[in-house]
N, C-alpha and C. Protein backbone atom coordinates (compact mmCIF):
# COMPACT_ATOMS: atom_id res chain seq x y z
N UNK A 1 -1.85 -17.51 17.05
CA UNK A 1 -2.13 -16.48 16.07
C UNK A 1 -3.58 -16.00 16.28
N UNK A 2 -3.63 -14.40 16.28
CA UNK A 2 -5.41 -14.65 16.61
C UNK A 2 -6.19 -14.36 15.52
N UNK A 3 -7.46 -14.58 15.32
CA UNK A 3 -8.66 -14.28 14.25
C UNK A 3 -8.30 -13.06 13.70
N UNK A 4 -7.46 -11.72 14.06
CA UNK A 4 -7.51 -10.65 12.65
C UNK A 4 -6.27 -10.96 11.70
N UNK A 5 -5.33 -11.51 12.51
CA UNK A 5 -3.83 -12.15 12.07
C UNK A 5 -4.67 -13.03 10.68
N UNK A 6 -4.87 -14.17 11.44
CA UNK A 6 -5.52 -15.19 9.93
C UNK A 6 -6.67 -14.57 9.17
N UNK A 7 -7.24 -14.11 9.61
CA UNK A 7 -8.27 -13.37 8.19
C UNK A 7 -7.79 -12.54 7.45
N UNK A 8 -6.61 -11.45 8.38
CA UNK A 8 -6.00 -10.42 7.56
C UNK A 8 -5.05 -11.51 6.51
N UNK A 9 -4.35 -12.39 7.13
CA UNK A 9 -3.45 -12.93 6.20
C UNK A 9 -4.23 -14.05 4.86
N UNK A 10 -5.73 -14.54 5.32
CA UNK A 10 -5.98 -14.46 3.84
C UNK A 10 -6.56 -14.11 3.02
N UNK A 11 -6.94 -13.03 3.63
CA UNK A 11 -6.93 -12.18 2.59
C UNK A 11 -6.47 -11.64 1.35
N UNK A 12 -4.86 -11.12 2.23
CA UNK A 12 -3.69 -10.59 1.42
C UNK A 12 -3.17 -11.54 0.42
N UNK A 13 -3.31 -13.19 1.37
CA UNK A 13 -2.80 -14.72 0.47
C UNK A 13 -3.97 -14.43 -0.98
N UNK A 14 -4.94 -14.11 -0.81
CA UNK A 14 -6.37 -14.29 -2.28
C UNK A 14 -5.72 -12.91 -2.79
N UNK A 15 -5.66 -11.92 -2.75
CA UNK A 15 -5.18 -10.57 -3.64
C UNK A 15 -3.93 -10.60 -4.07
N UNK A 16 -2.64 -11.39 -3.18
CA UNK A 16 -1.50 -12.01 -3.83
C UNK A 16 -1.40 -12.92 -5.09
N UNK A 17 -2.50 -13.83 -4.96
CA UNK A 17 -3.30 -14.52 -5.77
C UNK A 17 -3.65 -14.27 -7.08
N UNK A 18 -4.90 -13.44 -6.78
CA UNK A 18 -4.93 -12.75 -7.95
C UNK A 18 -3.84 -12.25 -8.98
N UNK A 19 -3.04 -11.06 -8.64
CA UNK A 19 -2.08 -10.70 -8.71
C UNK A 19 -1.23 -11.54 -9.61
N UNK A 20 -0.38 -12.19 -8.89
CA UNK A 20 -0.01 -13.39 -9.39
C UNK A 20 -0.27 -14.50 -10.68
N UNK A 21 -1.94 -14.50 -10.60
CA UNK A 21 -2.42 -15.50 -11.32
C UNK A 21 -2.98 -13.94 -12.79
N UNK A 22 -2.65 -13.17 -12.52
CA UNK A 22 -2.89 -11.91 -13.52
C UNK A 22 -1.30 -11.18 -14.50
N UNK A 23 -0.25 -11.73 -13.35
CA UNK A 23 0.93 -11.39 -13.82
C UNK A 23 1.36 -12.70 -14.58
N UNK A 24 0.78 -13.52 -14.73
CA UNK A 24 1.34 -14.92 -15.81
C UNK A 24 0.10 -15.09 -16.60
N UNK A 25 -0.35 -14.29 -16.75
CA UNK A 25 -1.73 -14.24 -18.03
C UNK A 25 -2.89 -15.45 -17.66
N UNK A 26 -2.54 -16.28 -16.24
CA UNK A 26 -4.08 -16.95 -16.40
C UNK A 26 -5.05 -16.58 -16.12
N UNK A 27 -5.13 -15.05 -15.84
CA UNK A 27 -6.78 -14.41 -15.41
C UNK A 27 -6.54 -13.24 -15.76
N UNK A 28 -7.26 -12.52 -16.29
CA UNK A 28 -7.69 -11.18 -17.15
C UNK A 28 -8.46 -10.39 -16.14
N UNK A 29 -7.94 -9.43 -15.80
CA UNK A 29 -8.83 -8.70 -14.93
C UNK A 29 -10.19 -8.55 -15.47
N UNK A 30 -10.67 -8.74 -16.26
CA UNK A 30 -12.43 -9.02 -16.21
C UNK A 30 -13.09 -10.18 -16.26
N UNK A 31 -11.98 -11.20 -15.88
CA UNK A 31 -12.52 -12.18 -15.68
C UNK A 31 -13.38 -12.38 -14.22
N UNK A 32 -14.47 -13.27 -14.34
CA UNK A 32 -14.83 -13.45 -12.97
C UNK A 32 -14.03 -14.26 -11.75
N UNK A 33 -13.10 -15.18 -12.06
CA UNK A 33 -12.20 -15.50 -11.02
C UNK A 33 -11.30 -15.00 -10.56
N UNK A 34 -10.88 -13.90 -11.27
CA UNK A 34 -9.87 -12.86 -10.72
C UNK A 34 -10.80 -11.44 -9.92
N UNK A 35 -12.07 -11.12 -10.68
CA UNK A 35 -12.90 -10.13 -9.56
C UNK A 35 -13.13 -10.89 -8.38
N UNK A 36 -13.70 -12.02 -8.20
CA UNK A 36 -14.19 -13.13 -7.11
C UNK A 36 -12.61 -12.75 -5.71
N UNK A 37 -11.94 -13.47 -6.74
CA UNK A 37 -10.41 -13.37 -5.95
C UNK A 37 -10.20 -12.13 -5.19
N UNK A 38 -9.90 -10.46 -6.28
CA UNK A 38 -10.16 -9.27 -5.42
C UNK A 38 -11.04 -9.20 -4.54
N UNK A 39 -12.55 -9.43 -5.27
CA UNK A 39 -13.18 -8.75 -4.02
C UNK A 39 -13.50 -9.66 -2.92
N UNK A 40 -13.15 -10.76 -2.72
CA UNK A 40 -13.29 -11.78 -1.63
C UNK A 40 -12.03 -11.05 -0.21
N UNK A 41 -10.57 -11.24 -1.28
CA UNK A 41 -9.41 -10.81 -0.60
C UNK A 41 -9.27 -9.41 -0.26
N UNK A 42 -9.80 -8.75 -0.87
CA UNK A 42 -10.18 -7.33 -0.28
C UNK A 42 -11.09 -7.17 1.03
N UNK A 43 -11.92 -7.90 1.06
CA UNK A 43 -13.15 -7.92 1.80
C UNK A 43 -12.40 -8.37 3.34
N UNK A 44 -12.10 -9.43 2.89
CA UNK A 44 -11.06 -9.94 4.18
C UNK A 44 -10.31 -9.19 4.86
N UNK A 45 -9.51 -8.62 3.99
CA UNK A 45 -7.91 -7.70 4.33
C UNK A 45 -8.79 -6.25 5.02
N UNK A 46 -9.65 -5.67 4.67
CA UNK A 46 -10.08 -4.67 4.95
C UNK A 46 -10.84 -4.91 6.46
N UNK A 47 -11.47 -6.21 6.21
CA UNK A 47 -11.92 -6.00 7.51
C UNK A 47 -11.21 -6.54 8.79
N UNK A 48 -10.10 -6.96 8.42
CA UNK A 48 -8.42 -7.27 9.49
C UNK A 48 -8.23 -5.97 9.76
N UNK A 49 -8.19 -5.36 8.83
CA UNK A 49 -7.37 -3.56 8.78
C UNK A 49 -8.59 -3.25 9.72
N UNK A 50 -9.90 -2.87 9.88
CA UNK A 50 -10.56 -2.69 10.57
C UNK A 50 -10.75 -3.08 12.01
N UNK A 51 -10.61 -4.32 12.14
CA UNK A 51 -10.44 -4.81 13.72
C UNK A 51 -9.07 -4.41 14.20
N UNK A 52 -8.25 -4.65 13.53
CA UNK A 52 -6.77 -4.48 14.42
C UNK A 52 -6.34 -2.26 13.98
N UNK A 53 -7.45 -1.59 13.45
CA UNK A 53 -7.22 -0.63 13.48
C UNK A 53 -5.63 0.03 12.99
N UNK A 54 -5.52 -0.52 11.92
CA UNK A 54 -4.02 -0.67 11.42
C UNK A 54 -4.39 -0.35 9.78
N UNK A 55 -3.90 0.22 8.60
CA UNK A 55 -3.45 0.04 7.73
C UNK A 55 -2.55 -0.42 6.57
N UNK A 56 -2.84 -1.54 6.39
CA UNK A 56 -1.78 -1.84 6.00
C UNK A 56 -1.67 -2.02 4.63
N UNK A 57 -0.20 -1.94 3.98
CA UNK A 57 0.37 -2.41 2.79
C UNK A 57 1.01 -3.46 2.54
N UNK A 58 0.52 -3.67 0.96
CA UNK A 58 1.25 -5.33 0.72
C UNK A 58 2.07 -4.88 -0.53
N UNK A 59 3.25 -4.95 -0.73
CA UNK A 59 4.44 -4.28 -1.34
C UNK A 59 3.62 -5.65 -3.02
N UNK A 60 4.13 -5.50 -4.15
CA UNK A 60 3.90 -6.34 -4.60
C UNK A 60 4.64 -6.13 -5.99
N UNK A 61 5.44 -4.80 -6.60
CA UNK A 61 6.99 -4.77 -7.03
C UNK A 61 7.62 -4.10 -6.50
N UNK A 62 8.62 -3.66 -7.15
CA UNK A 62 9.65 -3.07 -6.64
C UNK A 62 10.32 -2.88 -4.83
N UNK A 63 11.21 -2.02 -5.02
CA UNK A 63 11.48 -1.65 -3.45
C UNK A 63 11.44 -0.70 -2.68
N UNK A 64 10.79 -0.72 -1.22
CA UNK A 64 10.22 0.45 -1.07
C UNK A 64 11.14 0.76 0.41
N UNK A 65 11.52 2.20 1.00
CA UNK A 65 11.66 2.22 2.14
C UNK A 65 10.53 2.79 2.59
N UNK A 66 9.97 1.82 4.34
CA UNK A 66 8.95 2.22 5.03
C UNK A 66 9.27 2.21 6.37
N UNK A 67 8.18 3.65 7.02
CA UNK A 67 8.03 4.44 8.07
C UNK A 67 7.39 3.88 8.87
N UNK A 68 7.92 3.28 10.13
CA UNK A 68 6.56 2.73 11.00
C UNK A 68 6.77 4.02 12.53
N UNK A 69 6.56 4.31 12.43
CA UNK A 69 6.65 5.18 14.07
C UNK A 69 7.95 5.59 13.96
N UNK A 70 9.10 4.92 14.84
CA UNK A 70 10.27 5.18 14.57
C UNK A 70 10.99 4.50 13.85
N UNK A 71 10.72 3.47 13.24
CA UNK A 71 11.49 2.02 12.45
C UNK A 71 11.80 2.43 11.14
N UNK A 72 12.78 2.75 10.57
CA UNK A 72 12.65 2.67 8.46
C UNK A 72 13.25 1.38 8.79
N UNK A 73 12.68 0.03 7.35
CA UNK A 73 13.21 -0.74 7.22
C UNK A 73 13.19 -0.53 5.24
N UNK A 74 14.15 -1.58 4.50
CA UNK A 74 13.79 -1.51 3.10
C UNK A 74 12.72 -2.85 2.77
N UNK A 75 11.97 -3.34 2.39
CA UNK A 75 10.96 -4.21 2.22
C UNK A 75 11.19 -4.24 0.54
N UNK A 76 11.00 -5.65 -0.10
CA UNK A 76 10.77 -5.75 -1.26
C UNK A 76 9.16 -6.62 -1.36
N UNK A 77 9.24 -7.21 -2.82
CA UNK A 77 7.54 -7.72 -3.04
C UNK A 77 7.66 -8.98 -2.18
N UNK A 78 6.01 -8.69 -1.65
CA UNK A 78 5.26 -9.57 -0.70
C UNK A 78 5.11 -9.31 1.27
N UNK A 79 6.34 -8.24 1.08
CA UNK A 79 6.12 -7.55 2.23
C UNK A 79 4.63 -7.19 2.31
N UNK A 80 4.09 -7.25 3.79
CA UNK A 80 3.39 -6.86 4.39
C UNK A 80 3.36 -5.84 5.42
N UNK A 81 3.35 -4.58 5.23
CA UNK A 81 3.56 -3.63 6.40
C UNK A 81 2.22 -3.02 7.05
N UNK A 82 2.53 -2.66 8.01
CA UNK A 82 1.06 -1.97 8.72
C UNK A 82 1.54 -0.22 9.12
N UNK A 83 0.48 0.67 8.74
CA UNK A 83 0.60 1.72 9.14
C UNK A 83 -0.19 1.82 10.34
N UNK A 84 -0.11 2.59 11.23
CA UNK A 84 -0.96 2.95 12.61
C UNK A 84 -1.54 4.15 12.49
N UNK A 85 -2.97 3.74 12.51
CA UNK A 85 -3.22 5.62 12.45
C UNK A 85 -2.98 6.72 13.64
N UNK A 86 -2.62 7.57 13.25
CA UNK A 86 -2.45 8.43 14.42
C UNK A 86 -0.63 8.47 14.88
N UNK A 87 0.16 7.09 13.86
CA UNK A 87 1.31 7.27 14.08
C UNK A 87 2.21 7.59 12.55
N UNK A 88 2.90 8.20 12.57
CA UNK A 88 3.70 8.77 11.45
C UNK A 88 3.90 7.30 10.75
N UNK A 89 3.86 6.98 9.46
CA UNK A 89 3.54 5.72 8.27
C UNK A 89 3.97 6.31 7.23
N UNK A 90 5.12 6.02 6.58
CA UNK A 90 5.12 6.09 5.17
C UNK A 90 5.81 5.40 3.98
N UNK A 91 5.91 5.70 2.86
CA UNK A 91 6.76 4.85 2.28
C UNK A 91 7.06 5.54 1.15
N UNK A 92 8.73 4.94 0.35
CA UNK A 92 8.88 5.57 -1.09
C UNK A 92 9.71 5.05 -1.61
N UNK A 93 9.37 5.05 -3.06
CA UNK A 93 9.93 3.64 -3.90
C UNK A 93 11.54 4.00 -3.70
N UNK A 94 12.67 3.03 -3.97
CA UNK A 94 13.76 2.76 -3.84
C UNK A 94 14.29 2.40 -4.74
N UNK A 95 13.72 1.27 -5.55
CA UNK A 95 14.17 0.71 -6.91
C UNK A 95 14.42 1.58 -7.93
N UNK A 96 14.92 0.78 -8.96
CA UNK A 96 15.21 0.93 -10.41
C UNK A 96 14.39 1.59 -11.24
N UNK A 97 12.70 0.98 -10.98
CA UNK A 97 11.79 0.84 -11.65
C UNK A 97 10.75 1.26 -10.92
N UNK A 98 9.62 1.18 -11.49
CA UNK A 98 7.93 1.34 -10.88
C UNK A 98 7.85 0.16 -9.88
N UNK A 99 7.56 0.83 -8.79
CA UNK A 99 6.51 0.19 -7.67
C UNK A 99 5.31 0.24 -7.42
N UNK A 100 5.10 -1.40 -7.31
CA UNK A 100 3.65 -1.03 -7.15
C UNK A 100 2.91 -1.39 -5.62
N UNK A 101 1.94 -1.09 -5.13
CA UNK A 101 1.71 -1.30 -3.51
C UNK A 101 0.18 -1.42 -3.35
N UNK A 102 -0.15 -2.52 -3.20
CA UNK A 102 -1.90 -2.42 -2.53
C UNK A 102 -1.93 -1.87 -1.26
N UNK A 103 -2.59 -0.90 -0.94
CA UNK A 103 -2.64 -0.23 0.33
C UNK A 103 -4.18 -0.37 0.46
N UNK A 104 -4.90 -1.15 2.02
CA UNK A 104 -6.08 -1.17 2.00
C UNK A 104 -6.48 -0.10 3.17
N UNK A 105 -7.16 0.54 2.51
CA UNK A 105 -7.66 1.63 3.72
C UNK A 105 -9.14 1.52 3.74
N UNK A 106 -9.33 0.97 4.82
CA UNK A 106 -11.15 0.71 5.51
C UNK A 106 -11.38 1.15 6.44
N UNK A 107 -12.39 2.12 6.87
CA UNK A 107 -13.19 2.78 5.56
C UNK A 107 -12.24 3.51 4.74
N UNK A 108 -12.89 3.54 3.22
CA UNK A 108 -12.21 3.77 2.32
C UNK A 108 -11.90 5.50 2.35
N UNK A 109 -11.26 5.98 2.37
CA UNK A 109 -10.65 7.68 2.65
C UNK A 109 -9.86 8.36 1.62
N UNK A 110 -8.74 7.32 1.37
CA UNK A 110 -7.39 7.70 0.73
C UNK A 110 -7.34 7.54 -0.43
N UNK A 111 -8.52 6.78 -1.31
CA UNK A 111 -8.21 5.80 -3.09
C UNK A 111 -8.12 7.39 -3.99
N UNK A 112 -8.66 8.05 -4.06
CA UNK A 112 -8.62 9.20 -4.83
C UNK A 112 -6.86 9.70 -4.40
N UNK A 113 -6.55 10.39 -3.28
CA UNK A 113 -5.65 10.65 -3.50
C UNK A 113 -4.39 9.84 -3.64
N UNK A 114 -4.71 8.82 -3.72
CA UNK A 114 -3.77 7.91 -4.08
C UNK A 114 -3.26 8.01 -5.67
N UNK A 115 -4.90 7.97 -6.13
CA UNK A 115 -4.98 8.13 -7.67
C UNK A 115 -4.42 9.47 -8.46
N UNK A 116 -4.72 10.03 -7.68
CA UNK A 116 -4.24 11.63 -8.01
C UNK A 116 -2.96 11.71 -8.10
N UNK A 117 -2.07 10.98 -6.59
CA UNK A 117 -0.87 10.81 -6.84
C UNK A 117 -0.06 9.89 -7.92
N UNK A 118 -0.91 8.50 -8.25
CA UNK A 118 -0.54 7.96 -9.73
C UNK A 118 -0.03 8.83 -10.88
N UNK A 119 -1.28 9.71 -11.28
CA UNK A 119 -1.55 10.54 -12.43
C UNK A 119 -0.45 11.72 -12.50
N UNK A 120 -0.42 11.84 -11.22
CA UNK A 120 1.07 13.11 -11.40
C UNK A 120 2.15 12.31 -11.73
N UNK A 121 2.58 10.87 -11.04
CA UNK A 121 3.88 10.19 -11.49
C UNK A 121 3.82 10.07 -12.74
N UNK A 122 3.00 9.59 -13.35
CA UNK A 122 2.58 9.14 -14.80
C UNK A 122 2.94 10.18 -15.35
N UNK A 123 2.74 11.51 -15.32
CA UNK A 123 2.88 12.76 -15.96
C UNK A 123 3.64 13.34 -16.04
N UNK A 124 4.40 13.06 -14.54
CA UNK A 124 6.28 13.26 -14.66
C UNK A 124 5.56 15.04 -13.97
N UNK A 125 4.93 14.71 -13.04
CA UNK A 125 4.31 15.99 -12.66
C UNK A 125 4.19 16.35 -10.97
N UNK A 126 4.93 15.02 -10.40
CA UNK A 126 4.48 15.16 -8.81
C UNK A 126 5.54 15.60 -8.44
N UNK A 127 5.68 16.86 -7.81
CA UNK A 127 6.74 17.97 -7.46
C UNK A 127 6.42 18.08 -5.82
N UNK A 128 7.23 18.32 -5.09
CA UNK A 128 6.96 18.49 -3.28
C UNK A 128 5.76 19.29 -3.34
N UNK A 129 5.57 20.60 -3.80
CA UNK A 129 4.24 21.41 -3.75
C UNK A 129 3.28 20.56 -4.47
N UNK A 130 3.40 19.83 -5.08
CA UNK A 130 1.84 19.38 -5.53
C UNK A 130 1.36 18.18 -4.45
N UNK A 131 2.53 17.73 -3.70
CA UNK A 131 2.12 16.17 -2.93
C UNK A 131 1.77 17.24 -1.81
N UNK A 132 2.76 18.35 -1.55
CA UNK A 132 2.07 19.22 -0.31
C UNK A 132 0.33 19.63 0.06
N UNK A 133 0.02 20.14 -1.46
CA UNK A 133 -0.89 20.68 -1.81
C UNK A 133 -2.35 18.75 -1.90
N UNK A 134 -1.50 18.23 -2.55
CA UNK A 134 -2.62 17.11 -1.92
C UNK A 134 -2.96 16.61 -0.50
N UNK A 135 -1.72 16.49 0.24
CA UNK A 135 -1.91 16.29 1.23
C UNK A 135 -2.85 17.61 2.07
N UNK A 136 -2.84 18.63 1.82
CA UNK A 136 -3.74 19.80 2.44
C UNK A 136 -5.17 19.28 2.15
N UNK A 137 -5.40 18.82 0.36
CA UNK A 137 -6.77 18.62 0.47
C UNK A 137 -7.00 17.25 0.67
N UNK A 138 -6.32 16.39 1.17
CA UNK A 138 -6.88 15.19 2.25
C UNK A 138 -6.81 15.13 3.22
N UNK A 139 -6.55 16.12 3.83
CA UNK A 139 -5.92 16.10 5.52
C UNK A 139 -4.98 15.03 5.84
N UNK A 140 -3.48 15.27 5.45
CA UNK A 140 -3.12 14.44 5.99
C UNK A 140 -1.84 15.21 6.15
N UNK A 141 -1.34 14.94 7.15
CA UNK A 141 -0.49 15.80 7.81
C UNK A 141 1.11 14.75 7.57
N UNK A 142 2.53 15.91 6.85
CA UNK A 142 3.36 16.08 6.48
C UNK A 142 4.30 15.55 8.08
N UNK A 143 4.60 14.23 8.13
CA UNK A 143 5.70 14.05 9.53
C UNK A 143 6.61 13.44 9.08
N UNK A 144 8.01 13.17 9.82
CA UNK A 144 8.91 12.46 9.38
C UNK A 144 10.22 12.93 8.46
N UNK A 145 10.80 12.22 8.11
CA UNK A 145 12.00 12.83 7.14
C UNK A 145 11.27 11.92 5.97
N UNK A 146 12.21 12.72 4.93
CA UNK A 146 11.99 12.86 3.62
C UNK A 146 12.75 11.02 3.06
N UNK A 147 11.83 9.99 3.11
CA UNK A 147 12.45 8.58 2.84
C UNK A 147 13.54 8.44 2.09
N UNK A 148 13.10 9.19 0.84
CA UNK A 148 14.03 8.80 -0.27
C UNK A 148 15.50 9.52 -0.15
N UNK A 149 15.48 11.06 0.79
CA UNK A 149 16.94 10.79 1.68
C UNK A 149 17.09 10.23 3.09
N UNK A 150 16.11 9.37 3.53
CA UNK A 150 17.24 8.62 4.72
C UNK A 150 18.10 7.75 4.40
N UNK A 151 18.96 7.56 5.72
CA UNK A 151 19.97 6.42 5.30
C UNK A 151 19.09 4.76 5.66
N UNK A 152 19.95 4.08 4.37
CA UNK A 152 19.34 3.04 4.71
C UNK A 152 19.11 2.67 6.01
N UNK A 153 18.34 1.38 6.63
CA UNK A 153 18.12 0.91 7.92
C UNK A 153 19.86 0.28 8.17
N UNK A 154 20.06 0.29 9.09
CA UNK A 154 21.44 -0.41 9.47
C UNK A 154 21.28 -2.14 9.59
């Protein structure tokens, strides 16, 4: 296994962590062992994502189908996927319910429009022209088929 493999992975193991130790009420996100936890496991994961030049996501509810180049697979929580930059990456919830996804992008580029895209779901407001129209003002260019109609992976 080499050095970005194990640093990336514990990383993701301390923000799983967190997570985890936040979804059964023993740490309060303002607690200091749960910031310690993020920003340790962030720190890690980001700088894996940095050496191996990869982006990646750590699925952590629901179910998502994701885009790797040519691959859709369906992934549920604790998946770990990697996007490639420069290669078509995507993903979109599948489930019942709200998904949720830590996506670490280092250097940081994408957290706003990420957020932007939250605030429209929340609002019952994210329509193809508005994700179009975000994606114009982040530069990020529209590839691939539309997830939520492909057919499942075989």
């Amino acid at each position: 296994m080499s050095a970005e493999t194990v640093i990336g992975s514990i990383g993701v193991a301390l923000l799983l962590l967190a997570f985890l130790l936040n979804l059964v009420r023993v740490l309060t996100p303002e607690s200091y062992p749960y910031t310690a936890l993020n920003f340790a496991g962030a720190s890690l994961a980001g700088f894996a994502s940095y050496l191996i030049g990869f982006m990646p996501f750590v699925v952590l509810e629901g179910r998502f189908r994701v885009l790797q180049g040519e691959t859709v697979r369906d992934v549920g929580p604790g998946a770990f996927v990697y996007g490639k930059p420069g290669e078509a990456h995507g993903f979109t919830n599948i489930g019942d319910s709200v998904g949720r996804l830590l996506v670490i992008d280092s250097p940081p580029r994408l957290e706003q429009y990420f957020r932007l895209v939250a605030d429209h779901c929340a609002n019952g407001t994210l329509t193809l022209e508005v994700q179009k129209d975000l994606y114009r003002q982040f530069d990020i260019d529209w590839v691939g088929p539309n997830l939520s109609t492909a057919p499942p992976p075989a």
